[in-house]
PDB file of N, CA and C in Angstrom:
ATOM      1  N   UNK A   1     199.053 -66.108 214.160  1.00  0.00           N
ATOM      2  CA  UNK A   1     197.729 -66.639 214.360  1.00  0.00           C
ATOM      3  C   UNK A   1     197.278 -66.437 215.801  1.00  0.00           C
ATOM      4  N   UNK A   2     198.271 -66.823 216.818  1.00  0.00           N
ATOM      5  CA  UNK A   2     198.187 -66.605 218.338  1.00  0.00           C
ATOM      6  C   UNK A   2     197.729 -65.627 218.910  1.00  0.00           C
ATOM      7  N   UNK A   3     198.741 -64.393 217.934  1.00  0.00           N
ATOM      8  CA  UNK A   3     198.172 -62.620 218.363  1.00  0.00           C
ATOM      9  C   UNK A   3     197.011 -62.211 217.752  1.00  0.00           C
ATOM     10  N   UNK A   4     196.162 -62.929 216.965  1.00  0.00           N
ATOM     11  CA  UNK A   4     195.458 -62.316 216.531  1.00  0.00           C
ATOM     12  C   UNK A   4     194.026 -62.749 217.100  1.00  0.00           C
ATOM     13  N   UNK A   5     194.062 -64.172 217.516  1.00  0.00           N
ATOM     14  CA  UNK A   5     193.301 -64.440 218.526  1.00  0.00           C
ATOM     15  C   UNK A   5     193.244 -63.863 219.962  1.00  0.00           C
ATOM     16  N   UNK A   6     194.429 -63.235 220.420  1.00  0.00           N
ATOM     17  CA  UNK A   6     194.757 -62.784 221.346  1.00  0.00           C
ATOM     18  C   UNK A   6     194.341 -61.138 221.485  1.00  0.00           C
ATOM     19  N   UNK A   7     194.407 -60.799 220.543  1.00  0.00           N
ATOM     20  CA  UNK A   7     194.213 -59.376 220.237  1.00  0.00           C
ATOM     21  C   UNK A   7     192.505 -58.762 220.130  1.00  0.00           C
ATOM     22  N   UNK A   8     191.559 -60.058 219.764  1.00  0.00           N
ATOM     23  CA  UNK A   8     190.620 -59.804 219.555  1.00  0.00           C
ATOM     24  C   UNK A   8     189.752 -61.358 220.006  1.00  0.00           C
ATOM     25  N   UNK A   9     189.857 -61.428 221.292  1.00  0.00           N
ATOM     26  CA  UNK A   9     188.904 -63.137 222.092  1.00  0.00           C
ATOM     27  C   UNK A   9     187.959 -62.561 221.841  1.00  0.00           C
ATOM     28  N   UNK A  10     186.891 -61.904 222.256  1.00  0.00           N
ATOM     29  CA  UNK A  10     186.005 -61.120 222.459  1.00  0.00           C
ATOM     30  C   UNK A  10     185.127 -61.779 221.039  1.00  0.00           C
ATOM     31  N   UNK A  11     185.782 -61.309 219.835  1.00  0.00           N
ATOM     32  CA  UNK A  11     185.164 -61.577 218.527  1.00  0.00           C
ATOM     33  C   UNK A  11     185.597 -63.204 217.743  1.00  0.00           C
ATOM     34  N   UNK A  12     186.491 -63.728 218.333  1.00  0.00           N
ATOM     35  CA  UNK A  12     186.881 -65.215 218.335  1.00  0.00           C
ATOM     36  C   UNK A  12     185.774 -66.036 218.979  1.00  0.00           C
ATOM     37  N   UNK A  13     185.258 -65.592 219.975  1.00  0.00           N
ATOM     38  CA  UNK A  13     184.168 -66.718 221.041  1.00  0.00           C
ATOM     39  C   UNK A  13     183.220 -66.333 220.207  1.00  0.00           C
ATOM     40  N   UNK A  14     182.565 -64.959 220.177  1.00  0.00           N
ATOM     41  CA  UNK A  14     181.233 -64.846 219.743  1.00  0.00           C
ATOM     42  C   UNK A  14     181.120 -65.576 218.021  1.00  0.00           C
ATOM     43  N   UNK A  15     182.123 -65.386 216.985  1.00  0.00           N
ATOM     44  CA  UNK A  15     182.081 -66.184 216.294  1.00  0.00           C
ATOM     45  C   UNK A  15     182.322 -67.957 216.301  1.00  0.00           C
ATOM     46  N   UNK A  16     182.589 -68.343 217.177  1.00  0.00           N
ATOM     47  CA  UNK A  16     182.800 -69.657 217.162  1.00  0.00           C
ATOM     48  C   UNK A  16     180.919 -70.036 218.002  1.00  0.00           C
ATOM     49  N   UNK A  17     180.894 -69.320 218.877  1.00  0.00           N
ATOM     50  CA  UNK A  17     179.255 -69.174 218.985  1.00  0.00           C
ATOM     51  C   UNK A  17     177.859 -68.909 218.095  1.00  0.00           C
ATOM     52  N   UNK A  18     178.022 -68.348 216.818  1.00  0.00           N
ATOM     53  CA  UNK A  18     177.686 -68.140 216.051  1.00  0.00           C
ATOM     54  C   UNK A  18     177.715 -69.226 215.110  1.00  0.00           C
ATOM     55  N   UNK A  19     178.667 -69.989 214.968  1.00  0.00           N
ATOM     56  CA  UNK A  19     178.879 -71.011 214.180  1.00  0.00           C
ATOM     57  C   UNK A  19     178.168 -72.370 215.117  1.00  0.00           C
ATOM     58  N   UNK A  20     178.023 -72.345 216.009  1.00  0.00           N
ATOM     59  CA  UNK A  20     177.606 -73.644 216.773  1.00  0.00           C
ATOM     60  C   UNK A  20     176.068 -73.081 217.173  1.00  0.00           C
ATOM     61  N   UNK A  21     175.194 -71.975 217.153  1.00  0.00           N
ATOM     62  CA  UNK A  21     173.959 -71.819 217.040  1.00  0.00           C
ATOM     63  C   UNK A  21     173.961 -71.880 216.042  1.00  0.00           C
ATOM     64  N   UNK A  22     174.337 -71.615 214.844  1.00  0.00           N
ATOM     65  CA  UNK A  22     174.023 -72.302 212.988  1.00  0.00           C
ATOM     66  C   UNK A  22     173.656 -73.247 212.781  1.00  0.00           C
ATOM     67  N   UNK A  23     175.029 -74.411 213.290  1.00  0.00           N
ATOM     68  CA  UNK A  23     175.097 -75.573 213.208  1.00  0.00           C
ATOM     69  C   UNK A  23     173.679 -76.393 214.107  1.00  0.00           C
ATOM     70  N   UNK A  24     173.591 -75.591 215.440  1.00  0.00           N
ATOM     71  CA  UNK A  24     172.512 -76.200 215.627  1.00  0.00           C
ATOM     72  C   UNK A  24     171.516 -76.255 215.424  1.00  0.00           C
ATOM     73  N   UNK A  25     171.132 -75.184 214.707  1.00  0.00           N
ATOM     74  CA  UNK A  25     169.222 -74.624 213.748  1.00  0.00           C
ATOM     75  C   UNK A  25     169.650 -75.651 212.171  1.00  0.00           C
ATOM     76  N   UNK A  26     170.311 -75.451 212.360  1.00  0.00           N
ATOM     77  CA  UNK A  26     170.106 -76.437 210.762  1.00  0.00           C
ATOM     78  C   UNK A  26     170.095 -77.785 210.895  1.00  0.00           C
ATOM     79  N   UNK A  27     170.983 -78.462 212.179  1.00  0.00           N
ATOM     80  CA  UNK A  27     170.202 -79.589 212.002  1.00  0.00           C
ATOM     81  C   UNK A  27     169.402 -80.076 213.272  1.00  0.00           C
ATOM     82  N   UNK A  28     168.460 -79.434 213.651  1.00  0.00           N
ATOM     83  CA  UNK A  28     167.037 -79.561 214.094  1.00  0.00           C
ATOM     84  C   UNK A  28     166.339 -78.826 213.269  1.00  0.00           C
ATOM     85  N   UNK A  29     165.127 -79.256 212.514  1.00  0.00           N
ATOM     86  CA  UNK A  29     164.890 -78.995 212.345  1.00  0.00           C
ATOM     87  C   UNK A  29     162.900 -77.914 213.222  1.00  0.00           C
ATOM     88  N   UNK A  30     162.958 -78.337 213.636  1.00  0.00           N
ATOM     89  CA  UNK A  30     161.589 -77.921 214.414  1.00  0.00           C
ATOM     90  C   UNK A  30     162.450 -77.234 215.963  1.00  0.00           C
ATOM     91  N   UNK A  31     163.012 -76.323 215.795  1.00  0.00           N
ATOM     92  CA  UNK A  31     163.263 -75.887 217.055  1.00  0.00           C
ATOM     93  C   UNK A  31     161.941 -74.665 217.472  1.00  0.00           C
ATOM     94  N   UNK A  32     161.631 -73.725 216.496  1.00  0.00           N
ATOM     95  CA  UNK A  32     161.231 -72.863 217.178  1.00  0.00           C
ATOM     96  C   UNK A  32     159.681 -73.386 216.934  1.00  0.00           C
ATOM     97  N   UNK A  33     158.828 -73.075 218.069  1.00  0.00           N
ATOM     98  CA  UNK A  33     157.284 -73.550 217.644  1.00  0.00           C
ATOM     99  C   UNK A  33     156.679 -72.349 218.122  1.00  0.00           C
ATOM    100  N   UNK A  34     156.643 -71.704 218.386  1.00  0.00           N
ATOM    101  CA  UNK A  34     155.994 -70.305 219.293  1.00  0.00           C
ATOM    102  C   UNK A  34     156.765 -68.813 218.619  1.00  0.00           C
ATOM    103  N   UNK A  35     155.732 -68.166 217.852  1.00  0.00           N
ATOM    104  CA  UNK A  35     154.260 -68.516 217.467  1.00  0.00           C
ATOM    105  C   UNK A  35     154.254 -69.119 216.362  1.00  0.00           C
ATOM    106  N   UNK A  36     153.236 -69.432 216.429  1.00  0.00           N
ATOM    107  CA  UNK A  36     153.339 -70.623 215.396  1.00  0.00           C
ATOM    108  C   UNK A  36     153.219 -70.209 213.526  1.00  0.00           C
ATOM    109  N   UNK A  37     152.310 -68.875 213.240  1.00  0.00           N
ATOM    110  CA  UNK A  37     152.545 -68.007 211.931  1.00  0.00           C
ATOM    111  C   UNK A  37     154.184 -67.795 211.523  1.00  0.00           C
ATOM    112  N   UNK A  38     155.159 -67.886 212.710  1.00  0.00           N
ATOM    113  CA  UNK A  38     156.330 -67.451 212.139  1.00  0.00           C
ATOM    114  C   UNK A  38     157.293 -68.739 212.273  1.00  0.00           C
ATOM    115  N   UNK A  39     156.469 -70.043 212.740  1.00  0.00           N
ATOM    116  CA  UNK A  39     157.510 -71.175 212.749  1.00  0.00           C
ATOM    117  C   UNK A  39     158.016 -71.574 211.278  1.00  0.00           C
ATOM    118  N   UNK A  40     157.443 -71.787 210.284  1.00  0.00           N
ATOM    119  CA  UNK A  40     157.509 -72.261 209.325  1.00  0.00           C
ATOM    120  C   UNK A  40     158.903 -71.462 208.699  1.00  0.00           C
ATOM    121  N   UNK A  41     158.884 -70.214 209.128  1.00  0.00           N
ATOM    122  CA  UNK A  41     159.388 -69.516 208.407  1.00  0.00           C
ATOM    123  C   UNK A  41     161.629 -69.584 209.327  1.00  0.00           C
ATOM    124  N   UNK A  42     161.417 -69.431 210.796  1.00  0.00           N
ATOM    125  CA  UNK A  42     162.008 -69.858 212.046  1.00  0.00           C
ATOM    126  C   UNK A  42     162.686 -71.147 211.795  1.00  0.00           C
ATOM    127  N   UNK A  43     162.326 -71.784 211.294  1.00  0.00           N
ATOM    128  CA  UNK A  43     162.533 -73.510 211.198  1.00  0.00           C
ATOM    129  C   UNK A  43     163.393 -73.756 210.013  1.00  0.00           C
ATOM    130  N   UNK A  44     163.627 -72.652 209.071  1.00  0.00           N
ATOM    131  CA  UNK A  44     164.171 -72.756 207.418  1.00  0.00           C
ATOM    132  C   UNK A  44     165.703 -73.146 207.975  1.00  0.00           C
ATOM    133  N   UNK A  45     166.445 -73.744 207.187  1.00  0.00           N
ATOM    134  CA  UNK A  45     167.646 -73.960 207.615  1.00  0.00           C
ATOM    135  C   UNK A  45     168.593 -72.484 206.829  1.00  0.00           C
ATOM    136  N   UNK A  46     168.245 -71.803 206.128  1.00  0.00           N
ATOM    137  CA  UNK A  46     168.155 -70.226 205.834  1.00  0.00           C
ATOM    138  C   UNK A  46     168.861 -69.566 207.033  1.00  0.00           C
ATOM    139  N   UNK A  47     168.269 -69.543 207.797  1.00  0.00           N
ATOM    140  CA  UNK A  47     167.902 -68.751 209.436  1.00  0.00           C
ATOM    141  C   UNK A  47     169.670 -69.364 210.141  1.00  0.00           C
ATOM    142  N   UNK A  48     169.784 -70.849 210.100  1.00  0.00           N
ATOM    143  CA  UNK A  48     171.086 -71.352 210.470  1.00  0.00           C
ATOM    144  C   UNK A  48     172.087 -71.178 209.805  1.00  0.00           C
ATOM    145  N   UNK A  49     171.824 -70.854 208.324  1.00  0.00           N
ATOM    146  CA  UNK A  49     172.873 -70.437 207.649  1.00  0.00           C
ATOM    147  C   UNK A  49     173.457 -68.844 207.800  1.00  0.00           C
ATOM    148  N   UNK A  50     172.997 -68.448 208.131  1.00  0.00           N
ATOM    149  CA  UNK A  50     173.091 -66.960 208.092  1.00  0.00           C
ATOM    150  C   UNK A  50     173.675 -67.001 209.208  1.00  0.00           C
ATOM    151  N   UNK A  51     173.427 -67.807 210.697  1.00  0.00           N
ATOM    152  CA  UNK A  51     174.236 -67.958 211.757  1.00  0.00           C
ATOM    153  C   UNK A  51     175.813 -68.004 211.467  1.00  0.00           C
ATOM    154  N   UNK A  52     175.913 -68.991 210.785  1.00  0.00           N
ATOM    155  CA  UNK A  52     177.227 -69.634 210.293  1.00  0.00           C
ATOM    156  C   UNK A  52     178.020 -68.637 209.542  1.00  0.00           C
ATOM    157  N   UNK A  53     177.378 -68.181 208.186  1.00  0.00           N
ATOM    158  CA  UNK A  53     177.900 -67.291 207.474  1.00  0.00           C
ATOM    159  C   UNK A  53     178.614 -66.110 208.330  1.00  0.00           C
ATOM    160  N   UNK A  54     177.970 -65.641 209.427  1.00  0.00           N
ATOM    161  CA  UNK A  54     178.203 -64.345 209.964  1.00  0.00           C
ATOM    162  C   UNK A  54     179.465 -64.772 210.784  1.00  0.00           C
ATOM    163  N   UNK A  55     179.551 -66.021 211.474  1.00  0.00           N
ATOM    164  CA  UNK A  55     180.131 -66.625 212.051  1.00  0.00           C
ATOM    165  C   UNK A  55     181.842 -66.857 211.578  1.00  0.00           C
ATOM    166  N   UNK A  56     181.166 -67.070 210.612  1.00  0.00           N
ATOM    167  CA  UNK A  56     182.678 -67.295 209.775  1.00  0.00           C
ATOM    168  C   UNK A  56     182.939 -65.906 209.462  1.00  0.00           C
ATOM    169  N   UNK A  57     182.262 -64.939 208.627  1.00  0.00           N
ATOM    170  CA  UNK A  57     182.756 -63.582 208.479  1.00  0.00           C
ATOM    171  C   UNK A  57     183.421 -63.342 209.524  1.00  0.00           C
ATOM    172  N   UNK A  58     183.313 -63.647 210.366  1.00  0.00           N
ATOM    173  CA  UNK A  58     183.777 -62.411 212.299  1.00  0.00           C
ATOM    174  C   UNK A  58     185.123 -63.119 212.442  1.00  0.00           C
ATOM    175  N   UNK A  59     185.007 -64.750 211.872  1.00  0.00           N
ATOM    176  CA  UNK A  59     186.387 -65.242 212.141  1.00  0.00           C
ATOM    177  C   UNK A  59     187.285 -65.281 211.514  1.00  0.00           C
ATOM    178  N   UNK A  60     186.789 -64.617 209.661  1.00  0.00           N
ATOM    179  CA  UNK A  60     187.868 -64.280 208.550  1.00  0.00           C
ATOM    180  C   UNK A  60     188.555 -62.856 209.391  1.00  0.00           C
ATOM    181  N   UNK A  61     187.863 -61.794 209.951  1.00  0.00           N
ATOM    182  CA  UNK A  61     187.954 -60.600 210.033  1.00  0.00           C
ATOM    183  C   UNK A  61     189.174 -60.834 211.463  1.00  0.00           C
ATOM    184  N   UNK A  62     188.830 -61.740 211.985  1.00  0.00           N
ATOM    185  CA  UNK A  62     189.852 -61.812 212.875  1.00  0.00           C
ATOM    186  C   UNK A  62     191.129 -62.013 213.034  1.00  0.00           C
ATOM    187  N   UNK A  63     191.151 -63.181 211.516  1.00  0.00           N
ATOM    188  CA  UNK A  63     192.981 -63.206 211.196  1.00  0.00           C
ATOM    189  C   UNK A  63     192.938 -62.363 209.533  1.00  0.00           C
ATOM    190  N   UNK A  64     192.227 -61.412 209.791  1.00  0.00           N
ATOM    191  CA  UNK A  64     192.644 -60.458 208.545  1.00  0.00           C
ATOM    192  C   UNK A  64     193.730 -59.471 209.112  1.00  0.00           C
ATOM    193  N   UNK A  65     194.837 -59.457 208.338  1.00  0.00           N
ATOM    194  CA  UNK A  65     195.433 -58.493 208.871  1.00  0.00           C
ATOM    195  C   UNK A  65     195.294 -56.702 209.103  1.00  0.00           C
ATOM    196  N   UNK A  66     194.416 -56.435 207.893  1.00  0.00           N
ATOM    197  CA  UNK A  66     193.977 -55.018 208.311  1.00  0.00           C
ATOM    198  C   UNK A  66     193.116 -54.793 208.652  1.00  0.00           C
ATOM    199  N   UNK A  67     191.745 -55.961 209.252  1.00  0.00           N
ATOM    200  CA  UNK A  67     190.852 -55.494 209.777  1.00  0.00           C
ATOM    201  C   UNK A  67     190.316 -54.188 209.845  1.00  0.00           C
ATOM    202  N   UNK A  68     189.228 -54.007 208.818  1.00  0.00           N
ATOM    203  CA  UNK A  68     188.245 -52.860 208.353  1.00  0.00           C
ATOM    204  C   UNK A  68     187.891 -52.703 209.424  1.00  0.00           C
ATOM    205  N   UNK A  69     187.464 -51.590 210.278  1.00  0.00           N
ATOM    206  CA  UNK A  69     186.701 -51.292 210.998  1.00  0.00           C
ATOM    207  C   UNK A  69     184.879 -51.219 210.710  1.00  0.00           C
ATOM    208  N   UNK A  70     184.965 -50.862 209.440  1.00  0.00           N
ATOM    209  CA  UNK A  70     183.171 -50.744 208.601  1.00  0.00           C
ATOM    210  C   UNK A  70     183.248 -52.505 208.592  1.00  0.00           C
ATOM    211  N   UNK A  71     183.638 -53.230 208.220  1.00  0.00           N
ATOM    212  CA  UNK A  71     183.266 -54.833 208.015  1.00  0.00           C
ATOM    213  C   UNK A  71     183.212 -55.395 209.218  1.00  0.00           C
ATOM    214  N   UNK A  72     183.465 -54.770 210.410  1.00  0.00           N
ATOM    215  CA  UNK A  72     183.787 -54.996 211.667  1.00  0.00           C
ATOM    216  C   UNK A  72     182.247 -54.704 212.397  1.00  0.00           C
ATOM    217  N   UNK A  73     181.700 -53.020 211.944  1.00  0.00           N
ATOM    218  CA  UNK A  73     180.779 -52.699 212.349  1.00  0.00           C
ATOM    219  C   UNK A  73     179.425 -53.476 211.685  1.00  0.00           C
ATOM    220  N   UNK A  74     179.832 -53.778 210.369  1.00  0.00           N
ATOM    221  CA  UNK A  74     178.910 -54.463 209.788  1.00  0.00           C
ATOM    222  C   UNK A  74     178.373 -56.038 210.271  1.00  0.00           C
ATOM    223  N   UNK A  75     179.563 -56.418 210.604  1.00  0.00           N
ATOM    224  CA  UNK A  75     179.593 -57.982 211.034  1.00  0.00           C
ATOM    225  C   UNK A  75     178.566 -58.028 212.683  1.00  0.00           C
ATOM    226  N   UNK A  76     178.960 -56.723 213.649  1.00  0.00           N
ATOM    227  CA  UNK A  76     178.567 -56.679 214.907  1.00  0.00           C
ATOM    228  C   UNK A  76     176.991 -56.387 215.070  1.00  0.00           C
ATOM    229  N   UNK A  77     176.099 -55.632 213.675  1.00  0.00           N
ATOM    230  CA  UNK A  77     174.942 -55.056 213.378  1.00  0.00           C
ATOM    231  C   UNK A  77     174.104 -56.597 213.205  1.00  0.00           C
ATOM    232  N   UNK A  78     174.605 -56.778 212.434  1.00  0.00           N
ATOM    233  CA  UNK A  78     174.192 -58.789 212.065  1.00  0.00           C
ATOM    234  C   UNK A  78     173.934 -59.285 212.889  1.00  0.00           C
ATOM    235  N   UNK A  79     175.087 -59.149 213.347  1.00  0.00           N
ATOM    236  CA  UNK A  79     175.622 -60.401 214.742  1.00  0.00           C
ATOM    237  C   UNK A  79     174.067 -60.325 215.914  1.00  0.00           C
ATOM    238  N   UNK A  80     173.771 -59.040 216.538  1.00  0.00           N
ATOM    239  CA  UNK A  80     172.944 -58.424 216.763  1.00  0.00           C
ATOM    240  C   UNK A  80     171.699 -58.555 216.430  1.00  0.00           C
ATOM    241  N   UNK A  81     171.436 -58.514 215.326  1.00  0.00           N
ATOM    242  CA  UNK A  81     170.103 -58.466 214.638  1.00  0.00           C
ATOM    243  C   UNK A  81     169.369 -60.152 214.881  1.00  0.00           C
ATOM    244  N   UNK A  82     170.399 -60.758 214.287  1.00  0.00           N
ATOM    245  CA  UNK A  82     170.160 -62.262 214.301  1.00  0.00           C
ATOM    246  C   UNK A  82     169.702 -63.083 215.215  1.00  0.00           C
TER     247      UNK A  82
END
């Protein structure tokens, strides 16, 4: 478990970061107000889940032992986008 955190911090923080911006859009609800056509949509707890989800993906991938490189690239495109 040690080496594998060890082997890959880099993708351990940013997912544990990922999981605590989730956690925090979902429960506030009114964070984003500007602009205001896309708050409604900004504000969905949707938006925090998808934080989380990705979050956790990056941290399954981390104590996976064969770590895909494509689920790797996929997870980092997200990660990114989001």
């Amino acid at each position: 478990m040690w080496d594998s955190l060890k082997c890959n911090p880099f993708h351990a923080l940013l997912s544990l970061a990922q999981i605590g911006i989730g956690l925090h859009l979902i429960s506030h609800d009114s964070y984003f107000v500007w602009p205001p056509y896309v708050a409604g949509i900004a504000n969905d707890d949707i938006i925090g889940g998808v934080f989380v989800l990705v979050g956790l993906g990056m941290m399954y991938w981390v104590f996976d032992r064969q770590r895909s490189v494509r689920f790797d690239h996929a997870l980092l495109i997200i990660s990114a986008g989001s």
